[in-house]
C-alpha atoms as a PDB file:
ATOM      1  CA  UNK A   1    -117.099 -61.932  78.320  1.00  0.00           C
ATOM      2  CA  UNK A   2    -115.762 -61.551  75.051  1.00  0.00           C
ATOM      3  CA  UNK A   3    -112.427 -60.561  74.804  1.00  0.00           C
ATOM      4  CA  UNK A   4    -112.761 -57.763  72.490  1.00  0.00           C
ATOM      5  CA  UNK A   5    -115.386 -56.551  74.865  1.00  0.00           C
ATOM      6  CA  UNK A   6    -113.261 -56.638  77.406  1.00  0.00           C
ATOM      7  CA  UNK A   7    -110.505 -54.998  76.150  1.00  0.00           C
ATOM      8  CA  UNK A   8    -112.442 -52.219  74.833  1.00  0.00           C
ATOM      9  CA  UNK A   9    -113.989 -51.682  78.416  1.00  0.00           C
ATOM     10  CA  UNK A  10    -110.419 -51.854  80.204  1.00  0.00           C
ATOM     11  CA  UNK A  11    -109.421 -49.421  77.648  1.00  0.00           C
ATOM     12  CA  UNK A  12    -112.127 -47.071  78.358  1.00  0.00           C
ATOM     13  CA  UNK A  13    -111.812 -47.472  82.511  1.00  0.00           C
ATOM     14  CA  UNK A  14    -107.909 -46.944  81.552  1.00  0.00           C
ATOM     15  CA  UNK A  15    -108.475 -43.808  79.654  1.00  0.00           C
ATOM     16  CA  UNK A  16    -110.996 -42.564  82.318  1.00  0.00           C
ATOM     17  CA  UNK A  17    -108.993 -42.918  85.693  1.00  0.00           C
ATOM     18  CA  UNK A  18    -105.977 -41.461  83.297  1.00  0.00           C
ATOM     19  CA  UNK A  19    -107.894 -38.372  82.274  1.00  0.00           C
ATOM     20  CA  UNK A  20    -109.517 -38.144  85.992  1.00  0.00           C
ATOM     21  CA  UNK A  21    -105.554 -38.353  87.424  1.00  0.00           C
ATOM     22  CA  UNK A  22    -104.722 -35.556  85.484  1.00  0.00           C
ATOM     23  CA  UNK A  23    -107.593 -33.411  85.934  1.00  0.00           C
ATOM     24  CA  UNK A  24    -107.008 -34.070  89.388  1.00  0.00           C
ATOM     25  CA  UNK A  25    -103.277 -32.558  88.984  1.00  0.00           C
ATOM     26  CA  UNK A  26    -104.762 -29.901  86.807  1.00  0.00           C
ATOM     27  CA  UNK A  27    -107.461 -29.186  89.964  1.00  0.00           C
ATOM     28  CA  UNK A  28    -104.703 -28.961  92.673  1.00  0.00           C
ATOM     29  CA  UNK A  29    -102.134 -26.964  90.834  1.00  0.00           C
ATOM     30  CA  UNK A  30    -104.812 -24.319  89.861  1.00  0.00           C
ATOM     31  CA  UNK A  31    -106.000 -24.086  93.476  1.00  0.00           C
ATOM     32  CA  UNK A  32    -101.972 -23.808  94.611  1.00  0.00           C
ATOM     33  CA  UNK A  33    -101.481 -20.906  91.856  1.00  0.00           C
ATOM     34  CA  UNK A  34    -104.911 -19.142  93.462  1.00  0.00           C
ATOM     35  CA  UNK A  35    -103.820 -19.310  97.086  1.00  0.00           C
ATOM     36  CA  UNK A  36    -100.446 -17.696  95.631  1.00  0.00           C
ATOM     37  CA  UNK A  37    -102.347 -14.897  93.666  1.00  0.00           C
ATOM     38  CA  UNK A  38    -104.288 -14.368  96.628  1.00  0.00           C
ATOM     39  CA  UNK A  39    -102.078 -14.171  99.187  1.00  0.00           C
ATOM     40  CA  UNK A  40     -99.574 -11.890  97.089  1.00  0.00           C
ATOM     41  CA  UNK A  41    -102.271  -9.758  96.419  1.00  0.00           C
ATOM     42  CA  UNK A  42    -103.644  -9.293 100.018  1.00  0.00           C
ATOM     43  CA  UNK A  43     -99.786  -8.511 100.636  1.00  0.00           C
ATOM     44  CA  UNK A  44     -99.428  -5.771  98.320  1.00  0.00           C
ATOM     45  CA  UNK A  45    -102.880  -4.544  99.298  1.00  0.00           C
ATOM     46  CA  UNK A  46    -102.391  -4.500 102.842  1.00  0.00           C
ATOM     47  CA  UNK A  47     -98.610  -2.390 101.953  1.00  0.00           C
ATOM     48  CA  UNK A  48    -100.436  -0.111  99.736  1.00  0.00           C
ATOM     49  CA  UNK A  49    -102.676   0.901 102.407  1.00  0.00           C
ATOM     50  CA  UNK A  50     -99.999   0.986 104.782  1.00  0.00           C
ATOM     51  CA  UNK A  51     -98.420   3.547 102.915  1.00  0.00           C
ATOM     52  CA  UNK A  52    -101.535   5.807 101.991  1.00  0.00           C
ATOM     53  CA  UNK A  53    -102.256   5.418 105.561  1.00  0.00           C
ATOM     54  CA  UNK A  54     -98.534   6.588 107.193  1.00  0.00           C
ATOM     55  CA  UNK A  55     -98.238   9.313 104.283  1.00  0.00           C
ATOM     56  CA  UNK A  56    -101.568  10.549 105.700  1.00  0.00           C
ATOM     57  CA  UNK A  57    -103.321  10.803 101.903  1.00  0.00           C
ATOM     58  CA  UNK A  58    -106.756  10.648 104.112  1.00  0.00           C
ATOM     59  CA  UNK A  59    -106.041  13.538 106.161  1.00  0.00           C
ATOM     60  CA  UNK A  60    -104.858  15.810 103.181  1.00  0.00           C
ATOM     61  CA  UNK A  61    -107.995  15.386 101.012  1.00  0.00           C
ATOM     62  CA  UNK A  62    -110.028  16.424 104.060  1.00  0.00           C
ATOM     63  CA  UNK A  63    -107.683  18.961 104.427  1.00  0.00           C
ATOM     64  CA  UNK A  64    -107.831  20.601 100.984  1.00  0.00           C
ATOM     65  CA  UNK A  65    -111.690  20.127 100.922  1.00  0.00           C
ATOM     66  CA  UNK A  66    -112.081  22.254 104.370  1.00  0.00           C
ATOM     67  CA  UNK A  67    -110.009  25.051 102.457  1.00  0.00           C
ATOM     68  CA  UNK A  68    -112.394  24.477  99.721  1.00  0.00           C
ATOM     69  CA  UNK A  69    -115.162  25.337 101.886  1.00  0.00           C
ATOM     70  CA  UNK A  70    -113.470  28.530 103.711  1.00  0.00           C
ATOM     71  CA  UNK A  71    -112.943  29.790 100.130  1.00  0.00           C
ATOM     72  CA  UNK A  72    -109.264  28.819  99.350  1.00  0.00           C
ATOM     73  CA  UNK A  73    -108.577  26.477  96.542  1.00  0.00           C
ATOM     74  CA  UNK A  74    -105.770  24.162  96.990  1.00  0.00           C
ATOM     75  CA  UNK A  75    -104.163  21.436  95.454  1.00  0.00           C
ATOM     76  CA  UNK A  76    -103.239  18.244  97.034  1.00  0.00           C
ATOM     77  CA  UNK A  77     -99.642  16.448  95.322  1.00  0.00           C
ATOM     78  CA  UNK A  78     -98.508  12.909  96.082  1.00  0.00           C
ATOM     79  CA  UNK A  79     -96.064  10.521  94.286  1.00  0.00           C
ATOM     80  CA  UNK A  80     -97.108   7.578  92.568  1.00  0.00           C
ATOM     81  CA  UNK A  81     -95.580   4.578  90.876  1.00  0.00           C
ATOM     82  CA  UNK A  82     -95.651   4.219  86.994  1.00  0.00           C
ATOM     83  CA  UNK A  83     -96.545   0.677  87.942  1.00  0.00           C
ATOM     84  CA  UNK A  84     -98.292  -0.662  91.145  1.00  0.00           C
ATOM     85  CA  UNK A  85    -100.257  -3.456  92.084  1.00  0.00           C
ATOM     86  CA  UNK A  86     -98.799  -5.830  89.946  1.00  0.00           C
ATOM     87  CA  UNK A  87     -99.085  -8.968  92.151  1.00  0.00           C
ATOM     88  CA  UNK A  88    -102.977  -7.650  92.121  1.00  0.00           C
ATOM     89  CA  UNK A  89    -103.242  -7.615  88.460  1.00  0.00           C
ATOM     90  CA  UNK A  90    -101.881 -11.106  88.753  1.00  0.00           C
ATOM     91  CA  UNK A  91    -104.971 -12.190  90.881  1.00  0.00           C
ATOM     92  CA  UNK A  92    -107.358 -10.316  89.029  1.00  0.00           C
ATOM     93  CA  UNK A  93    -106.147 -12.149  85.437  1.00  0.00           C
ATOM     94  CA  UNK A  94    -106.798 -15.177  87.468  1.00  0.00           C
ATOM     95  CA  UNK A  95    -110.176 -13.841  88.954  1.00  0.00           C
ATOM     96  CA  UNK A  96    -112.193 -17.203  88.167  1.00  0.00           C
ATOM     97  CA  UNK A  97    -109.835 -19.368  89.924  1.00  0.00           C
ATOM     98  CA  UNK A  98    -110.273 -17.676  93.258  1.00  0.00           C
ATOM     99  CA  UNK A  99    -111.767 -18.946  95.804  1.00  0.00           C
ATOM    100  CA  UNK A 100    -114.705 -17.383  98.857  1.00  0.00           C
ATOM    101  CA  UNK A 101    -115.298 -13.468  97.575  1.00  0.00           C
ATOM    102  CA  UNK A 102    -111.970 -12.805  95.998  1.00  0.00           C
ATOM    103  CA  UNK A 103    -113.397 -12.723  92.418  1.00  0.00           C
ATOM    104  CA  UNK A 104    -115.956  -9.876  93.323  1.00  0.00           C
ATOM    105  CA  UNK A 105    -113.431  -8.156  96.230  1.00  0.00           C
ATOM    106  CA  UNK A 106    -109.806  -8.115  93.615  1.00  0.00           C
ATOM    107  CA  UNK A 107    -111.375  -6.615  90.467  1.00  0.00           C
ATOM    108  CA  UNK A 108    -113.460  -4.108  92.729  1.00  0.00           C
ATOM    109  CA  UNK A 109    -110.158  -3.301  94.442  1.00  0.00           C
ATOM    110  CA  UNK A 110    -108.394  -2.389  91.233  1.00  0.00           C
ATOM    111  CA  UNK A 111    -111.062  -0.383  90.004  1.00  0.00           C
ATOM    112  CA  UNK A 112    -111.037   1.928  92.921  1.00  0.00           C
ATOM    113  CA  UNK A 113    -107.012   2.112  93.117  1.00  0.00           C
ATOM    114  CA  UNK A 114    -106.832   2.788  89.197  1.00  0.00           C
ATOM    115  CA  UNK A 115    -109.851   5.529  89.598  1.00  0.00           C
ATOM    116  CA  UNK A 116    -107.641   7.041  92.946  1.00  0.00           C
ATOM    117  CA  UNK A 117    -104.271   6.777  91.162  1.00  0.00           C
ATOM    118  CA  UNK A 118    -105.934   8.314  87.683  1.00  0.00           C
ATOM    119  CA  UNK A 119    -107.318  11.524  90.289  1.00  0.00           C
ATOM    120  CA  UNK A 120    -103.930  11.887  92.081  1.00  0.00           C
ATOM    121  CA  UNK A 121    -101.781  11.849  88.833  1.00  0.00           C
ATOM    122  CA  UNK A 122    -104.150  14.934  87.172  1.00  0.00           C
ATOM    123  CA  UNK A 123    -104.147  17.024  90.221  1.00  0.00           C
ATOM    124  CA  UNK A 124    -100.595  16.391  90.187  1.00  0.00           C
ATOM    125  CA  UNK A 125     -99.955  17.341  86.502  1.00  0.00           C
ATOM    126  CA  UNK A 126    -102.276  20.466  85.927  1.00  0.00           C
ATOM    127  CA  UNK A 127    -102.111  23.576  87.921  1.00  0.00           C
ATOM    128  CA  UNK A 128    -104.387  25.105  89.456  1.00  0.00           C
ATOM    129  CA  UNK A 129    -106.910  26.752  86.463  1.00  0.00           C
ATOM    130  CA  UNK A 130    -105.558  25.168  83.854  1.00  0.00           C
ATOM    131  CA  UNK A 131    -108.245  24.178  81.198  1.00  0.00           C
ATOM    132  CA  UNK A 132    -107.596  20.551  82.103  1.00  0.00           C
ATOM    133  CA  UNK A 133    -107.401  20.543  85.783  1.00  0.00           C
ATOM    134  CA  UNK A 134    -110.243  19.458  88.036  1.00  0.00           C
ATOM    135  CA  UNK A 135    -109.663  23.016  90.339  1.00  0.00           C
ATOM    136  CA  UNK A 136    -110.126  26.660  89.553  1.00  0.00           C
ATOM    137  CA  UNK A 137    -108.958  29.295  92.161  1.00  0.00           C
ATOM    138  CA  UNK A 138    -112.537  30.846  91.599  1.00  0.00           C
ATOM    139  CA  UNK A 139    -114.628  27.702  92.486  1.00  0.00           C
ATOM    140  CA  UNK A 140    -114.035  26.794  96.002  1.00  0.00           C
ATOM    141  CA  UNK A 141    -117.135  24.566  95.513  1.00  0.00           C
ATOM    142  CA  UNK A 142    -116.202  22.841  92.683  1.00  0.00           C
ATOM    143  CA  UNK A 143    -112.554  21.929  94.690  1.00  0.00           C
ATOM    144  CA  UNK A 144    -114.543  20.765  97.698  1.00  0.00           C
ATOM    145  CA  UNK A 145    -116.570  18.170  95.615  1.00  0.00           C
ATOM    146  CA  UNK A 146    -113.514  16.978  93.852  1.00  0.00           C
ATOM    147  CA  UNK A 147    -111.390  16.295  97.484  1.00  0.00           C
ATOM    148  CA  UNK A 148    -114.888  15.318  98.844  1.00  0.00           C
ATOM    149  CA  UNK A 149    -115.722  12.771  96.183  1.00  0.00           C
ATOM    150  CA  UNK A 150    -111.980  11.179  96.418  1.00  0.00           C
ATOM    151  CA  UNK A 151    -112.074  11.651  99.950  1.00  0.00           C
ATOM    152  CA  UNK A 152    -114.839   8.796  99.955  1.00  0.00           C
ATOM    153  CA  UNK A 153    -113.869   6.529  97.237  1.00  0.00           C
ATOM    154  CA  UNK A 154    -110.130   6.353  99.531  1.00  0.00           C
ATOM    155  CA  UNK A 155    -111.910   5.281 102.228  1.00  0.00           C
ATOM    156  CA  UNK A 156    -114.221   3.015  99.600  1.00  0.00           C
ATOM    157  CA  UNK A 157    -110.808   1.671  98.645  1.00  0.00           C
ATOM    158  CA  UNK A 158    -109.236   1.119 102.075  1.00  0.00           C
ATOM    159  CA  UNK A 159    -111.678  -0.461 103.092  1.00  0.00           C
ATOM    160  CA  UNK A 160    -112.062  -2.768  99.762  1.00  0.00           C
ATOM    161  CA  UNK A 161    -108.344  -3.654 100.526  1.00  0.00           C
ATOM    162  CA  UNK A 162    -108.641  -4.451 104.131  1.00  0.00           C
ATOM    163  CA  UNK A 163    -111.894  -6.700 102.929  1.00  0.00           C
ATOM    164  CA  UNK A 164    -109.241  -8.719 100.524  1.00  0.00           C
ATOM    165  CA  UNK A 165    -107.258  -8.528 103.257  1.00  0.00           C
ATOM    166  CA  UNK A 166    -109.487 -10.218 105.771  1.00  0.00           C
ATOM    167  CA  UNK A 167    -110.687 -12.551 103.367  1.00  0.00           C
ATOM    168  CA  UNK A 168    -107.425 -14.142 102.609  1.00  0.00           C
ATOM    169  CA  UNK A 169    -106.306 -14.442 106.125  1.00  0.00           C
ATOM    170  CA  UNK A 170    -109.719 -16.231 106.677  1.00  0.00           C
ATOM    171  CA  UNK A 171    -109.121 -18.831 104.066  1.00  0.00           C
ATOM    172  CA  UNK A 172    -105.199 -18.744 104.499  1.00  0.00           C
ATOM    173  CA  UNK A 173    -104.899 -18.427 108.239  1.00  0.00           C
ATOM    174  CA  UNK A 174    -101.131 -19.823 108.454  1.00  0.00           C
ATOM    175  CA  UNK A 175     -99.909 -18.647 104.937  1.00  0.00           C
ATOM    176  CA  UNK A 176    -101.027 -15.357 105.402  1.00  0.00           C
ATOM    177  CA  UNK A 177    -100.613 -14.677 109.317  1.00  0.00           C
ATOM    178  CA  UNK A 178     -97.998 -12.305 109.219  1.00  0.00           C
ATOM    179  CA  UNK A 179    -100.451  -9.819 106.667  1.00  0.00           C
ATOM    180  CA  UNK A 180    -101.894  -7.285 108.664  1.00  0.00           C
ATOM    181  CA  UNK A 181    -103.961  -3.912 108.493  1.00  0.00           C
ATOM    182  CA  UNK A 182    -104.974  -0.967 111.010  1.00  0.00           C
ATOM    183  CA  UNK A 183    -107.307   2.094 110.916  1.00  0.00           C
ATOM    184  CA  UNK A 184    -105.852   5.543 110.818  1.00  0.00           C
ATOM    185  CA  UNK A 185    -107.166   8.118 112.863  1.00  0.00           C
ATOM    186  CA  UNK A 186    -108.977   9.732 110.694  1.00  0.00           C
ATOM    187  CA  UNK A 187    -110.830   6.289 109.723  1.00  0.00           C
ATOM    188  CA  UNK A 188    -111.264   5.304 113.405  1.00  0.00           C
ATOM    189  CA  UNK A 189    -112.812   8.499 113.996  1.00  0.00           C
ATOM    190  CA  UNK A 190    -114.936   7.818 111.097  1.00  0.00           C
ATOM    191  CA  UNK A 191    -116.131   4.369 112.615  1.00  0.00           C
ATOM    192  CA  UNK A 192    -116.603   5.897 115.645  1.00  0.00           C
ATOM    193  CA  UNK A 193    -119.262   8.193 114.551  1.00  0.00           C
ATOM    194  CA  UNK A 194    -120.672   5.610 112.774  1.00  0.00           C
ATOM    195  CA  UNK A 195    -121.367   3.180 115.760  1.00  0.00           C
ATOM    196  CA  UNK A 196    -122.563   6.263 117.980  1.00  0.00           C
ATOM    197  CA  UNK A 197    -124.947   6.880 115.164  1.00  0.00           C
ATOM    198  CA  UNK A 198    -125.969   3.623 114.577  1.00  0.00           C
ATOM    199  CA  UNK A 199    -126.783   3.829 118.390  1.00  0.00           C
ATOM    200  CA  UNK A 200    -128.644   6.398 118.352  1.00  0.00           C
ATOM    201  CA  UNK A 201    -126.154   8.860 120.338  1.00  0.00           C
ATOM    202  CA  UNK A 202    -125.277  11.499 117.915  1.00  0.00           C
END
C-alpha cells in the first residue's frame, strides 16, 4: 500500500474511533444527567403530593363544591410557594434526554401543577364577587363548577405525579427506592367506586 494511502486511512480510522470515544462520553454523561433530572423530579413530585395530600387540598374542593350545591358560596385558601417544582422544571428543560415515558409524563405534570397553582393563587387573591374572582355569592352553580372542575384536574395531577413517580422507580429501582406515594382517602374511595363499577356492582 502506498504510504500516503496509508497514512491518510490511519488518519481517518484515528479521527473516527476519536470522535466515536467522545460521543461515547457525550452518550453516558447525558444519560447520568437524565437519571438525575428524573429522579429529582419524581422526588419533588412525590413531596408535592405528599403535602396536597396531608393538607387535605382534595377534601376541601369537594367540600366547597357541596356548599356550592346547598346554595352557599365559599371560598377555598391555601398557601403556595412563589417558586415550586424547580428540580421538575429541570427535567422538563431536559425533556428529550429522558428516557421510557418521562418526556410525555414531566411536561404533562407541569402543566397541570401550573394550571392548579394559577386557580389556587386567584381564589386566594380576589374575594368573593369581586369582578375578577371566579365566585359570586349569587351563583352557587357557577362556584360548584369552578371547585368541581379543579377538583378533577387535582386528582388529574396526582395521579400524573404518582405516574412519574412509578415510572422512575421502574427504571431506577435502587436510586430511587426510598421515593414513595399513597392514596388519600378521598382518592381511595374514588378507586374504589371505580373498580365496583367497572364490576358491574354499583
Amino acid at each position: 500500500m502506498d504510504s500516503g494511502l496509508a497514512a491518510l486511512l490511519g488518519a481517518v480510522i484515528g479521527g473516527a474511533a476519536s470522535l466515536l470515544g467522545v460521543f461515547g462520553v457525550e452518550w453516558a454523561k447525558a444519560r447520568r444527567e437524565a437519571r438525575n433530572y428524573a429522579i429529582a423530579a419524581a422526588g419533588e413530585l412525590a413531596a408535592a403530593s405528599e403535602m396536597v395530600r396531608r393538607r387535605q387540598w382534595l377534601e376541601d374542593v369537594s367540600s366547597s363544591a357541596t356548599d356550592a350545591e346547598n346554595g352557599v358560596v365559599s371560598r377555598v385558601s391555601v398557601h403556595l410557594p412563589n417558586e415550586f417544582l424547580t428540580a421538575t422544571r429541570g427535567a422538563l428543560t431536559n425533556a428529550g434526554n429522558l428516557p421510557g415515558a418521562l418526556p410525555s409524563l414531566v411536561p404533562r405534570a407541569v402543566m397541570l401543577v401550573d394550571g392548579i397553582a394559577a386557580d389556587f393563587k386567584r381564589l386566594a387573591e380576589f374575594d368573593i364577587g369581586h369582578p375578577d374572582s371566579f365566585l359570586r355569592a349569587d351563583d352557587p352553580a357557577g362556584a360548584k363548577a369552578v371547585y368541581s372542575e379543579l377538583f378533577g384536574v387535582l386528582l388529574d395531577g396526582l395521579a400524573t405525579a404518582d405516574a412519574v413517580v412509578a415510572e422512575v422507580k421502574r427504571l431506577y429501582p435502587r436510586e430511587a427506592a426510598a421515593i414513595t406515594t399513597g392514596l388519600s382517602s378521598i382518592e381511595d374511595m374514588i378507586a374504589h367506586g371505580a373498580r365496583l363499577a367497572a364490576e358491574g356492582k354499583i
